[in-house]
Protein backbone atom coordinates (compact mmCIF):
# COMPACT_ATOMS: atom_id res chain seq x y z
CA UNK A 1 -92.61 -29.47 -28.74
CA UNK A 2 -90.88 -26.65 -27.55
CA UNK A 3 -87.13 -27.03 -27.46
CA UNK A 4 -85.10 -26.53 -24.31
CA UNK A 5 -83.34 -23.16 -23.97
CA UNK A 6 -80.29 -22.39 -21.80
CA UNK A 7 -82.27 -20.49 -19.55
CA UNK A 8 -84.08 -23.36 -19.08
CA UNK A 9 -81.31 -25.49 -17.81
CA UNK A 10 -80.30 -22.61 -16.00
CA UNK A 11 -83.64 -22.45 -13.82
CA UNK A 12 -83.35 -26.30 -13.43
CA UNK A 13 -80.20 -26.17 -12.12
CA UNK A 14 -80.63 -23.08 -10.15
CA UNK A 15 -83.94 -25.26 -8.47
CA UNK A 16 -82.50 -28.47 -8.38
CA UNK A 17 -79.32 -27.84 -5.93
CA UNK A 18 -78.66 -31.59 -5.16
CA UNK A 19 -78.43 -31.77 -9.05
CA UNK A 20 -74.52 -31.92 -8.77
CA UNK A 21 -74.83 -34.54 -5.99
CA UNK A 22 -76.36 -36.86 -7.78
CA UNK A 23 -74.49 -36.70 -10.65
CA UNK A 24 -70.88 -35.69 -9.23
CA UNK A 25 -69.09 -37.12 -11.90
CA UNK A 26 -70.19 -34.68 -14.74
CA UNK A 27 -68.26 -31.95 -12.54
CA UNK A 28 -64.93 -33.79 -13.40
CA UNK A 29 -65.50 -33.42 -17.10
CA UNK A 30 -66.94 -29.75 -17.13
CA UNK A 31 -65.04 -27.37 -19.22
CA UNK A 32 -65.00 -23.62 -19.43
CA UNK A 33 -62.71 -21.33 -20.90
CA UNK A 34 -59.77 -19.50 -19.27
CA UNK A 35 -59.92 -16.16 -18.93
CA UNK A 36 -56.11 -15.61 -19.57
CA UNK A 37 -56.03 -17.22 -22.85
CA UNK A 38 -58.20 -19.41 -25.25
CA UNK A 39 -57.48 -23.11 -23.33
CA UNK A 40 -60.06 -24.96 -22.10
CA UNK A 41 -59.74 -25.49 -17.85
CA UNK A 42 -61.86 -27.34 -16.00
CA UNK A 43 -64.77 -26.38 -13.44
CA UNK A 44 -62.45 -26.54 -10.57
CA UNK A 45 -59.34 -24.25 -11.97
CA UNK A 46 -62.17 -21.86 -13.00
CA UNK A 47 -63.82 -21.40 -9.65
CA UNK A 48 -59.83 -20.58 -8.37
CA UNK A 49 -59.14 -18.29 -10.68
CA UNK A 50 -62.46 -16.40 -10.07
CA UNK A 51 -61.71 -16.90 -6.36
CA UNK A 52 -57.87 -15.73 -6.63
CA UNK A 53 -59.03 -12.51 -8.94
CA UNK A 54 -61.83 -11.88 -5.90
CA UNK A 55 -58.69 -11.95 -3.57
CA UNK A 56 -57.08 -9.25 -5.98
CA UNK A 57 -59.75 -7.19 -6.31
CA UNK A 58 -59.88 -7.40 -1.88
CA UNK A 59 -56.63 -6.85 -1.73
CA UNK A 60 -56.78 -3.40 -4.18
CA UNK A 61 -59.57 -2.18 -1.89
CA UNK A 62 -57.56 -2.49 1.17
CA UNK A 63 -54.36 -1.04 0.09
CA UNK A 64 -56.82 1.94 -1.24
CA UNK A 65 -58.06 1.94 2.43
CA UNK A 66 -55.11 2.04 3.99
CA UNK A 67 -53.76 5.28 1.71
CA UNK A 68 -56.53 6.91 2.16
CA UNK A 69 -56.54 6.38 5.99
CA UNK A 70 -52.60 7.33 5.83
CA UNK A 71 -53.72 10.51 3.58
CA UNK A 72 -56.27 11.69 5.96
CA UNK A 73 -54.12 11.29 8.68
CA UNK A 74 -51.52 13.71 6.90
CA UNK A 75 -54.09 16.40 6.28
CA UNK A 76 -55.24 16.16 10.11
CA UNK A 77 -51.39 16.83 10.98
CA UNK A 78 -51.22 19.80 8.48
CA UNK A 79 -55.10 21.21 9.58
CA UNK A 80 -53.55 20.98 13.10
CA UNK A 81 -50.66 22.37 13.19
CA UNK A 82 -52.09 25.41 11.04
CA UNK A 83 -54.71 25.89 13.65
CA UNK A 84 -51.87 25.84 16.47
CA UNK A 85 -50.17 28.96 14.41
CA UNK A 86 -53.08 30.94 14.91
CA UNK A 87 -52.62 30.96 18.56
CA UNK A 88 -49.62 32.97 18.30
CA UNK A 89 -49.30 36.07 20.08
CA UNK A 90 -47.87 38.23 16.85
CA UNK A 91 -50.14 41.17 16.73
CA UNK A 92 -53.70 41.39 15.27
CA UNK A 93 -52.61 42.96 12.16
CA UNK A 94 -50.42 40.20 11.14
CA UNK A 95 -53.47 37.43 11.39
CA UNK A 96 -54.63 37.58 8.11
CA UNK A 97 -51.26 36.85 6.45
CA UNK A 98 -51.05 34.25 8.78
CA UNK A 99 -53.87 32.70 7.93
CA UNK A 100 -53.10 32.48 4.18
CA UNK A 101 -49.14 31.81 4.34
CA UNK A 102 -50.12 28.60 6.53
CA UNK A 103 -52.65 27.39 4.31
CA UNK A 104 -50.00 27.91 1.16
CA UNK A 105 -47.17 26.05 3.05
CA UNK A 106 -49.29 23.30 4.59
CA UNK A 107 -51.78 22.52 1.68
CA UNK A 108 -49.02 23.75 -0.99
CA UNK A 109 -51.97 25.97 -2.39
CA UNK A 110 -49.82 28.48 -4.51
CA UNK A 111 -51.41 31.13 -4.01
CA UNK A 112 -53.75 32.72 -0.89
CA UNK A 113 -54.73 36.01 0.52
CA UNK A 114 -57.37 37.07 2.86
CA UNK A 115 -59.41 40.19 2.36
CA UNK A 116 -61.85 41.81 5.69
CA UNK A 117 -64.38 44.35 5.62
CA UNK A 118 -66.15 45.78 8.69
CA UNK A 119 -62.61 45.86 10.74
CA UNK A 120 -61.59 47.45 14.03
CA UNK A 121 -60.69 51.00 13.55
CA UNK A 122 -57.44 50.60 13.63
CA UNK A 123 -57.10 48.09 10.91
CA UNK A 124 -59.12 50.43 8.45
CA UNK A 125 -55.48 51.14 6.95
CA UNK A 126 -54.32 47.77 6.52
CA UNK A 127 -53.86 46.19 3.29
CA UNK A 128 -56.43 43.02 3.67
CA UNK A 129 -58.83 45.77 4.96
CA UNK A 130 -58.90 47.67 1.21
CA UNK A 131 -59.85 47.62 -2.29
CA UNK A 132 -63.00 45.45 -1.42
CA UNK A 133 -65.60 46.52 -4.04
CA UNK A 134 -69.57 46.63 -2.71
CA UNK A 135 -70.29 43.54 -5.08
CA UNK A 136 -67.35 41.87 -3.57
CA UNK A 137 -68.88 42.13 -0.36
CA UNK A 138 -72.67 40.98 -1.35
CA UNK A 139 -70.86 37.90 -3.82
CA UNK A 140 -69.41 36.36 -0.18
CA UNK A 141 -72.81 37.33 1.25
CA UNK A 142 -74.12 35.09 -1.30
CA UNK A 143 -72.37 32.10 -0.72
CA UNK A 144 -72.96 29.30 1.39
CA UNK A 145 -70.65 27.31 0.39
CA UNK A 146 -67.15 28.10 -1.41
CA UNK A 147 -66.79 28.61 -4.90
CA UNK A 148 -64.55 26.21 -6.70
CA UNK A 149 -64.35 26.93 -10.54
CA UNK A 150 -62.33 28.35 -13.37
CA UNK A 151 -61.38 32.24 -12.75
CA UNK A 152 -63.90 33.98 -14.83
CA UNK A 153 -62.71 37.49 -14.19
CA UNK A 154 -63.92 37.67 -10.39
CA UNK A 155 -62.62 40.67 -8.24
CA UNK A 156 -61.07 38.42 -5.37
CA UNK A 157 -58.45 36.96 -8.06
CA UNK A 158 -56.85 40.75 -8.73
CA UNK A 159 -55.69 40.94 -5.08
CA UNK A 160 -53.37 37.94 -5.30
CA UNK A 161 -49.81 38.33 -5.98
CA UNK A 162 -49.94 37.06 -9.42
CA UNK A 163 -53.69 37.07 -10.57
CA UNK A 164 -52.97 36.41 -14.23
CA UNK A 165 -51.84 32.62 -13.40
CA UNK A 166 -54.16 31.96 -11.27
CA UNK A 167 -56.44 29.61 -13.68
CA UNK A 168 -59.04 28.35 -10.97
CA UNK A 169 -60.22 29.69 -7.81
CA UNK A 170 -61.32 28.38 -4.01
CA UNK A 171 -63.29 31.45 -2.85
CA UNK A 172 -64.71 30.88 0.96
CA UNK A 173 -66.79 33.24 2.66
CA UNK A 174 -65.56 34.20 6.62
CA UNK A 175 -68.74 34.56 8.48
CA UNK A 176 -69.11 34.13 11.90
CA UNK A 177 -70.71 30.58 12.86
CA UNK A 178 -71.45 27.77 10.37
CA UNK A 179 -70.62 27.98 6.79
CA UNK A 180 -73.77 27.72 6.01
CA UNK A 181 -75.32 29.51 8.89
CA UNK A 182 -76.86 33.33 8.54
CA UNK A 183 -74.00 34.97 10.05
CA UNK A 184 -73.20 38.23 7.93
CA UNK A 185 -69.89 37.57 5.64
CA UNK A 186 -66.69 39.86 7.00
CA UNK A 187 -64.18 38.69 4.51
CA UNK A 188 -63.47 36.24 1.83
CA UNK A 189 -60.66 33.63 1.63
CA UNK A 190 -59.11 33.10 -1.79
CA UNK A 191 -57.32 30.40 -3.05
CA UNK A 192 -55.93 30.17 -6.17
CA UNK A 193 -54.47 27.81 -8.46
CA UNK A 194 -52.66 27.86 -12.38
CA UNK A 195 -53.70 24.30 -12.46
CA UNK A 196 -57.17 24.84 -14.21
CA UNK A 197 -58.52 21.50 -12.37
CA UNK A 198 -56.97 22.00 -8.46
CA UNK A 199 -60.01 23.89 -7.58
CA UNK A 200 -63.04 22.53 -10.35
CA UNK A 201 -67.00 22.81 -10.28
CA UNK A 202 -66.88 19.15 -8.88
CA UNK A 203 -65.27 19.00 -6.29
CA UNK A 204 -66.37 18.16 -2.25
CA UNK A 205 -65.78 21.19 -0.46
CA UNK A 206 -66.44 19.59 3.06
CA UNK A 207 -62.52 20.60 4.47
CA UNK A 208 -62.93 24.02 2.58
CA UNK A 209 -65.79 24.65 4.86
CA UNK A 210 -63.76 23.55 7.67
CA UNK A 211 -60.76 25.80 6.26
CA UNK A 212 -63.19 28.44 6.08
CA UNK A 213 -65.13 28.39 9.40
CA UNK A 214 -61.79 27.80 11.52
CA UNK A 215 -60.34 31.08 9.69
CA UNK A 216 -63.36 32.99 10.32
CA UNK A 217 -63.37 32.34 13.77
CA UNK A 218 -59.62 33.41 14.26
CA UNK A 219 -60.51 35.96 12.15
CA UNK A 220 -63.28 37.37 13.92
CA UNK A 221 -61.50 38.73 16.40
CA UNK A 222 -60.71 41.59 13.86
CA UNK A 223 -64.51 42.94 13.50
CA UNK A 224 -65.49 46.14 14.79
């Protein structure tokens, strides 16, 4: 005869729910072990402490929630009032800067700068207009979504302030449109970090797109 296994007793019991009815009193003299120490509790303590770690674990997911909810309610403040500060009516010239200094101050990204090809003539002269290499220009062609990664030697990071601490890179392309549209690239918008993680291979880059496409519509008023 073959014995009865666990499993077994499990599948009766699992099939047999008026088991417990009929036989009530074995409930009062089930005993299982604690999980917060090696004493033996009975059926009914174990089913609370199950049910007050649930409440925990409801609890955690909440307060996560609710600082995540407060969190994106900060970055909506900052992404506003950074798109207000491109409204202002400082000259042309000065957008670029602006675009970068309020994304340093508002996202404390340490370092930003803003580099435009294909300007208005008479922005050829301007410092965010030069020293943009051909392969610069077809790299931000290429991407259709921003970079994030260690700096491994890319043009864009020699025309921040300090390129040599600048130990991982945000590059976004400026193209008129959608991110990922077919828009031809006009600039690219580097961010730059010496925190080798702040901007890693990993990352979501959904509000860099965002970043990127609101700057390249400011920006576009710049283009030739």
């Amino acid at each position: 005869m073959t014995p009865i296994s666990e499993d077994d007793i499990a599948r009766y019991l699992a099939n047999t729910p008026d088991f417990f009815e009929r036989h009530a009193e074995l409930l009062a003299t089930v005993q299982l072990s604690s999980p917060h120490g090696h004493r033996a509790v009975s059926l009914q303590e174990r089913q609370a402490e199950m049910l007050r770690e649930k409440i925990r674990m409801l609890e955690h997911r909440i307060m996560e929630m609710i600082r995540n909810g407060n969190e994106n309610v900060m970055i909506s403040d900052k992404l506003h009032r950074w798109v207000l500060s491109l409204f202002d009516d400082s000259a042309l010239s000065d957008l670029p800067d602006r675009v970068a200094q309020g994304i340093q101050t508002g996202f404390l990204v340490p370092q930003a700068v803003v580099k435009l090809w294909n300007v208005l003539p008479a922005l050829l002269d301007a410092p965010f207009a030069s020293a943009v290499s051909e392969d610069s220009r077809e790299f931000a062609a290429s991407l259709t979504a921003p970079y994030c990664g260690v700096n491994a030697g890319f043009e864009a990071a020699s025309w921040l302030q300090d390129p040599a601490s600048a130990q991982s890179l945000a590059l976004i392309p400026l193209r008129p449109g959608p991110m990922q549209g077919t828009g031809q690239a006009f600039g690219l918008l580097v961010l730059a970090s010496p925190d080798p993680q702040r901007f890693h291979s990993g990352m979501g880059t959904d509000f860099l797109e965002r970043i990127g496409e609101l700057a390249s519509a400011a920006l576009g008023r710049l283009q030739a």
